[in-house]
C-alpha atoms as a PDB file:
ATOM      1  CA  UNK A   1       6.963  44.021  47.308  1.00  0.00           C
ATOM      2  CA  UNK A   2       5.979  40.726  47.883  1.00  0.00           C
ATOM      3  CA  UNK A   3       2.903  38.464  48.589  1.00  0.00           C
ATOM      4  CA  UNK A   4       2.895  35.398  50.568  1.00  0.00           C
ATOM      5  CA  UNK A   5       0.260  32.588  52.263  1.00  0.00           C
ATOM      6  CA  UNK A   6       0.211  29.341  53.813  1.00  0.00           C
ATOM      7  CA  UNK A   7      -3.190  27.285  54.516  1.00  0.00           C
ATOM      8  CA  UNK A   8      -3.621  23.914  56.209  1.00  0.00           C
ATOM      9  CA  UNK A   9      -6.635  22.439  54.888  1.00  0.00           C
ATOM     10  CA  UNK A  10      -8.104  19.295  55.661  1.00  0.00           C
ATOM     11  CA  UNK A  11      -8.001  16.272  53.452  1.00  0.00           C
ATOM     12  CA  UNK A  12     -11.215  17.002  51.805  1.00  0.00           C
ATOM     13  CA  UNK A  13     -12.739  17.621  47.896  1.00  0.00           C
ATOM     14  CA  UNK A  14     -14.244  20.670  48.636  1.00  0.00           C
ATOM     15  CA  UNK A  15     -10.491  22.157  49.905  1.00  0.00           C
ATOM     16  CA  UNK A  16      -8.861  22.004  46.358  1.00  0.00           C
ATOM     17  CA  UNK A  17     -10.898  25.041  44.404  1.00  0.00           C
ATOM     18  CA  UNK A  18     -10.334  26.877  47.886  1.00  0.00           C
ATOM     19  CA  UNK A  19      -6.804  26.622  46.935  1.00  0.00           C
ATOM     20  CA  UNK A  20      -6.932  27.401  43.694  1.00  0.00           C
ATOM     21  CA  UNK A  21      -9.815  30.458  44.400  1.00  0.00           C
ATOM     22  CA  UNK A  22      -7.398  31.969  46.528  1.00  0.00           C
ATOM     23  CA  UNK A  23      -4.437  31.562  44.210  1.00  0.00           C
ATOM     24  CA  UNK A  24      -6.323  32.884  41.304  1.00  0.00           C
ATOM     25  CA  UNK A  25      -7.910  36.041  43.189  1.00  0.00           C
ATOM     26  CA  UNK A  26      -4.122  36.828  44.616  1.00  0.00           C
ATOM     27  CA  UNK A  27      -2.947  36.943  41.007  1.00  0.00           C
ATOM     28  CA  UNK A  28      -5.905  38.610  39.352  1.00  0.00           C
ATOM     29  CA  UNK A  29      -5.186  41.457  42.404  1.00  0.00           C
ATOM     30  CA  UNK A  30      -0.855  41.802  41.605  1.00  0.00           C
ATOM     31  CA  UNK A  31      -1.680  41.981  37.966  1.00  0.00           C
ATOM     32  CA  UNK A  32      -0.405  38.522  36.472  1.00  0.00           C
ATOM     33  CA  UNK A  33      -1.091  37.640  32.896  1.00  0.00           C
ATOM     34  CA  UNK A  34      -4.182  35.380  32.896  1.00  0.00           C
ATOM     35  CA  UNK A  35      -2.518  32.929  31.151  1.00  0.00           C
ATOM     36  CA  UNK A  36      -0.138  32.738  33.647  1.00  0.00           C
ATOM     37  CA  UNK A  37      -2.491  32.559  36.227  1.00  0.00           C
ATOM     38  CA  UNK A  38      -4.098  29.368  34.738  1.00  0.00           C
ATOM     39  CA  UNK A  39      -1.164  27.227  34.372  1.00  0.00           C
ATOM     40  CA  UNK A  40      -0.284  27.862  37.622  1.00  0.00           C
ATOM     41  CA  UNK A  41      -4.314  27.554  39.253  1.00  0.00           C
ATOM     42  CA  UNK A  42      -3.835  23.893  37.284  1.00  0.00           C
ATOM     43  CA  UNK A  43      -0.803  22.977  38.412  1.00  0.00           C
ATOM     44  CA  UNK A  44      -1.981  23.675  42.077  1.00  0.00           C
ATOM     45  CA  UNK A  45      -5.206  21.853  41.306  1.00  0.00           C
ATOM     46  CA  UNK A  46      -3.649  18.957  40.513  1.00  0.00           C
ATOM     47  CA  UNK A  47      -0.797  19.097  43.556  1.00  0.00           C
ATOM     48  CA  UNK A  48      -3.764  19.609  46.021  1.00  0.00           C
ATOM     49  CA  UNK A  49      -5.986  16.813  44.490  1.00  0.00           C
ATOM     50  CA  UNK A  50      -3.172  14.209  44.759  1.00  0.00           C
ATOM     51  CA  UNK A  51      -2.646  15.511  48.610  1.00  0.00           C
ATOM     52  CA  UNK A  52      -6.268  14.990  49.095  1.00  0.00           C
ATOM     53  CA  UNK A  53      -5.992  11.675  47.668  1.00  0.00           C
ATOM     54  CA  UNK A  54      -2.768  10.517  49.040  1.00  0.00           C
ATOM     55  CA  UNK A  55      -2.232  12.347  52.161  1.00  0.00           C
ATOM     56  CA  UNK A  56      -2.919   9.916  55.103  1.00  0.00           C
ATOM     57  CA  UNK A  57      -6.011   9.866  57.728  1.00  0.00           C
ATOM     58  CA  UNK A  58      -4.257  11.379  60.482  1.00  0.00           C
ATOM     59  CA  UNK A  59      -4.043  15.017  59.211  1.00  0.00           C
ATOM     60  CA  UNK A  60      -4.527  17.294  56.449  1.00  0.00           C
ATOM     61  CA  UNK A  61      -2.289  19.260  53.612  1.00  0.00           C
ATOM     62  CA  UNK A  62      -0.819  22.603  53.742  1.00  0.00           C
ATOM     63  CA  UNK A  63      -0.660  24.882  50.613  1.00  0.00           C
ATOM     64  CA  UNK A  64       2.284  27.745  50.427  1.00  0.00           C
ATOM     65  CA  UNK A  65       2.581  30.470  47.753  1.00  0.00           C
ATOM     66  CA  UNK A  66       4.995  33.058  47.191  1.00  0.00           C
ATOM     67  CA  UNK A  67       4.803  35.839  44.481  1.00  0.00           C
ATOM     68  CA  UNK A  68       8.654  37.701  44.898  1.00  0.00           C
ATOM     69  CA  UNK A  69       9.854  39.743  42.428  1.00  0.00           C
ATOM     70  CA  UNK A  70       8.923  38.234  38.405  1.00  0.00           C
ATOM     71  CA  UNK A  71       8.480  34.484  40.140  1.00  0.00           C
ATOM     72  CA  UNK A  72       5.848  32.630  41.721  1.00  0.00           C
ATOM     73  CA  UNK A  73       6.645  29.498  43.887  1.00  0.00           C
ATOM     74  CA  UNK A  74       4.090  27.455  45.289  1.00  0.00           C
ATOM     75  CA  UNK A  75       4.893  24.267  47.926  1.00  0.00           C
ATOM     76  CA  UNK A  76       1.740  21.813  48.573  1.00  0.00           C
ATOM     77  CA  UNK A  77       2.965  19.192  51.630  1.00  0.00           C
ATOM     78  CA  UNK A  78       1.004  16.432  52.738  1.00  0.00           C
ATOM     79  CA  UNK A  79       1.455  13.460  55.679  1.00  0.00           C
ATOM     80  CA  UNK A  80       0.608  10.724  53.249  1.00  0.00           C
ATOM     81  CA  UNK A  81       2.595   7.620  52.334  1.00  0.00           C
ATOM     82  CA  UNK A  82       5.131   9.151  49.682  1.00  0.00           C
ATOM     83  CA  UNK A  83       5.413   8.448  46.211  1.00  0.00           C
ATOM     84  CA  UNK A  84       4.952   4.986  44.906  1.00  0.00           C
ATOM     85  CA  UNK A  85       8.304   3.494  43.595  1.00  0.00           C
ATOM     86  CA  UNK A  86       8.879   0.713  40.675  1.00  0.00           C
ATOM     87  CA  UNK A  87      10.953  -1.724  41.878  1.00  0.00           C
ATOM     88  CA  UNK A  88      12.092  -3.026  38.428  1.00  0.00           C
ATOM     89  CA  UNK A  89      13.145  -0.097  37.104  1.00  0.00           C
ATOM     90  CA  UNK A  90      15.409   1.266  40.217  1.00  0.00           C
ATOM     91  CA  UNK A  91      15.671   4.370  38.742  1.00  0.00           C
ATOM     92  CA  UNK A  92      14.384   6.384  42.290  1.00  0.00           C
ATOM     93  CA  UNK A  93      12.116   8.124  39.555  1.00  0.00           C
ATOM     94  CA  UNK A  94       8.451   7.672  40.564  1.00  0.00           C
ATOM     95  CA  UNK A  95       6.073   5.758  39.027  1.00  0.00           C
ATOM     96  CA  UNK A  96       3.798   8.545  38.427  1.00  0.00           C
ATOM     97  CA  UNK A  97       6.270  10.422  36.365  1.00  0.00           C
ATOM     98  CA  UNK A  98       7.002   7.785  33.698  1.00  0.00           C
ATOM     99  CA  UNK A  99       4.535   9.839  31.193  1.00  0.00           C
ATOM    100  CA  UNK A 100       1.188  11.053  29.840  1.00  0.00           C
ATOM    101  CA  UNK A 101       0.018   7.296  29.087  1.00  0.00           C
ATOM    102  CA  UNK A 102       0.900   6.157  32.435  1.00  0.00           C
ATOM    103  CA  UNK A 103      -2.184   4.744  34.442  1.00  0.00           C
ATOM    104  CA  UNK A 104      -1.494   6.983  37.260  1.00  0.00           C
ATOM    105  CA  UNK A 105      -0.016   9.983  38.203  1.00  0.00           C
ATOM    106  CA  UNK A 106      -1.019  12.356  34.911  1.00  0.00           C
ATOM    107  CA  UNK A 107      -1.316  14.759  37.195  1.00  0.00           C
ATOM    108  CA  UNK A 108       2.653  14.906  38.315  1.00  0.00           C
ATOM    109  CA  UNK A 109       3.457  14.889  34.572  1.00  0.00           C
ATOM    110  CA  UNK A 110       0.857  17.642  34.294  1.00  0.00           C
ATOM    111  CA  UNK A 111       1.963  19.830  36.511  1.00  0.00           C
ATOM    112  CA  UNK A 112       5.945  18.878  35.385  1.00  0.00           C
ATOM    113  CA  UNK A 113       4.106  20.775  31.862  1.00  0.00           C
ATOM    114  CA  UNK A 114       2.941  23.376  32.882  1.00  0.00           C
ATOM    115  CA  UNK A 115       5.672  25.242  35.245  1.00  0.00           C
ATOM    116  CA  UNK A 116       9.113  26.229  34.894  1.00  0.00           C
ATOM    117  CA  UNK A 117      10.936  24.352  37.421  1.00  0.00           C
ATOM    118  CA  UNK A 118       9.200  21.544  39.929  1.00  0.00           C
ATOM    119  CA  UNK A 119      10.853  19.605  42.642  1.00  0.00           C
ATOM    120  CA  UNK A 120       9.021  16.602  44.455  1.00  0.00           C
ATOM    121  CA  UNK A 121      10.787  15.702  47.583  1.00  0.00           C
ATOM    122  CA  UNK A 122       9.480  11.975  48.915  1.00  0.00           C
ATOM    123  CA  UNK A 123       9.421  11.310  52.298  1.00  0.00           C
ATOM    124  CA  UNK A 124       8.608   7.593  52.285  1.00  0.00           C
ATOM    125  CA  UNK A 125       6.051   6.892  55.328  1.00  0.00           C
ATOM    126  CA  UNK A 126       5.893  10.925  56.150  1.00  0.00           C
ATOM    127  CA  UNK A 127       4.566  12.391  53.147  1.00  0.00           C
ATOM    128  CA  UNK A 128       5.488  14.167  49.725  1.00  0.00           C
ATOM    129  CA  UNK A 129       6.214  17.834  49.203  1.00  0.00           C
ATOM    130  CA  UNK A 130       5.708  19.391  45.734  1.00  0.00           C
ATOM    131  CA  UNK A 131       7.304  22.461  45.320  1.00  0.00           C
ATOM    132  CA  UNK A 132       6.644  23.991  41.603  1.00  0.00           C
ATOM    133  CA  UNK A 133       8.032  27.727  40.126  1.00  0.00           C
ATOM    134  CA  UNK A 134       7.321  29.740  37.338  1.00  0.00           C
ATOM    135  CA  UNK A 135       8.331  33.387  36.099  1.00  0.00           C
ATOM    136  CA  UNK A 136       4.998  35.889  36.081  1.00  0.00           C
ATOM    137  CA  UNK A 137       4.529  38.411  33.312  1.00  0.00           C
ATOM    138  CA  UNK A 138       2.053  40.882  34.147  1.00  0.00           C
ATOM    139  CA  UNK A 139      -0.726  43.230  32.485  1.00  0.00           C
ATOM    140  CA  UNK A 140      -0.274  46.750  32.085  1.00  0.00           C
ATOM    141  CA  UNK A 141      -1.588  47.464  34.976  1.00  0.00           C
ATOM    142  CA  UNK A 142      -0.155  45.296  37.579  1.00  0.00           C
ATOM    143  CA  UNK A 143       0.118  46.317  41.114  1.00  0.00           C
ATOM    144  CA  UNK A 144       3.294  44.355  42.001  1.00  0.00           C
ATOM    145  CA  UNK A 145       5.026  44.277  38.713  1.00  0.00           C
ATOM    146  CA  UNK A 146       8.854  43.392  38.901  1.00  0.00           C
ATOM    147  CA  UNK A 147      10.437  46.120  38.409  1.00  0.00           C
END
């Protein structure tokens, strides 16, 4: 069995701990390890809050998650600008992933942390897609444990 859902939510504060509400009450329902749960409810926090932040006037975000089998994917797209780019450095790596001291974009290194596997696909002048993965262990009593 698996679980899926998609939102579009408008670029707004109040949208994030929807996100992460709904996130948190899907895995508290299959049976993921709390602790589990949490990195992942951060990591999503964080992906939303730079959508909200960065995501252009003209439209909203859209959230994604997945629970298949003993993984959980989650994709959080938004219209904005893209990711900011050093051009010193030429490295294509963005600016908000240089580090934990950086003074901006804690968040990307954050959620880079906390999951197994995290992809950020930059579409300069149409937006940024974060797409972030990490294997689920469950309780005991899990619904949708992988069997």
């Amino acid at each position: 069995m698996s679980i899926w859902w998609s939102l579009h939510l408008r670029r707004e504060a109040a949208s994030v701990p929807l996100a992460r509400r709904l996130l948190l009450g899907t895995m508290e329902t299959a049976g993921v390890d709390p602790d589990i749960s949490f990195d992942l409810s951060v990591a999503l926090t964080e992906a939303c809050a730079n959508a909200v932040e960065h995501a252009g006037t003209a439209s909203g975000y859209s959230v994604t998650a997945r629970i298949e089998g003993d993984r959980c994917r989650i994709e959080v797209a938004d219209s904005g600008p893209g990711l900011p780019r050093d051009p010193f450095r030429g490295t294509g790596r963005p600016l908000a992933m240089r580090g934990p001291h950086a003074e901006h974009g804690r968040g990307l290194f954050l959620i880079e942390a906390l999951v197994d596997h995290v992809h950020f696909h930059d579409r300069p002048g149409h937006g940024t897609v974060v797409s972030f993965d990490k294997v689920l262990k469950w309780r005991e009593d899990a619904l949708l444990k992988a069997s």
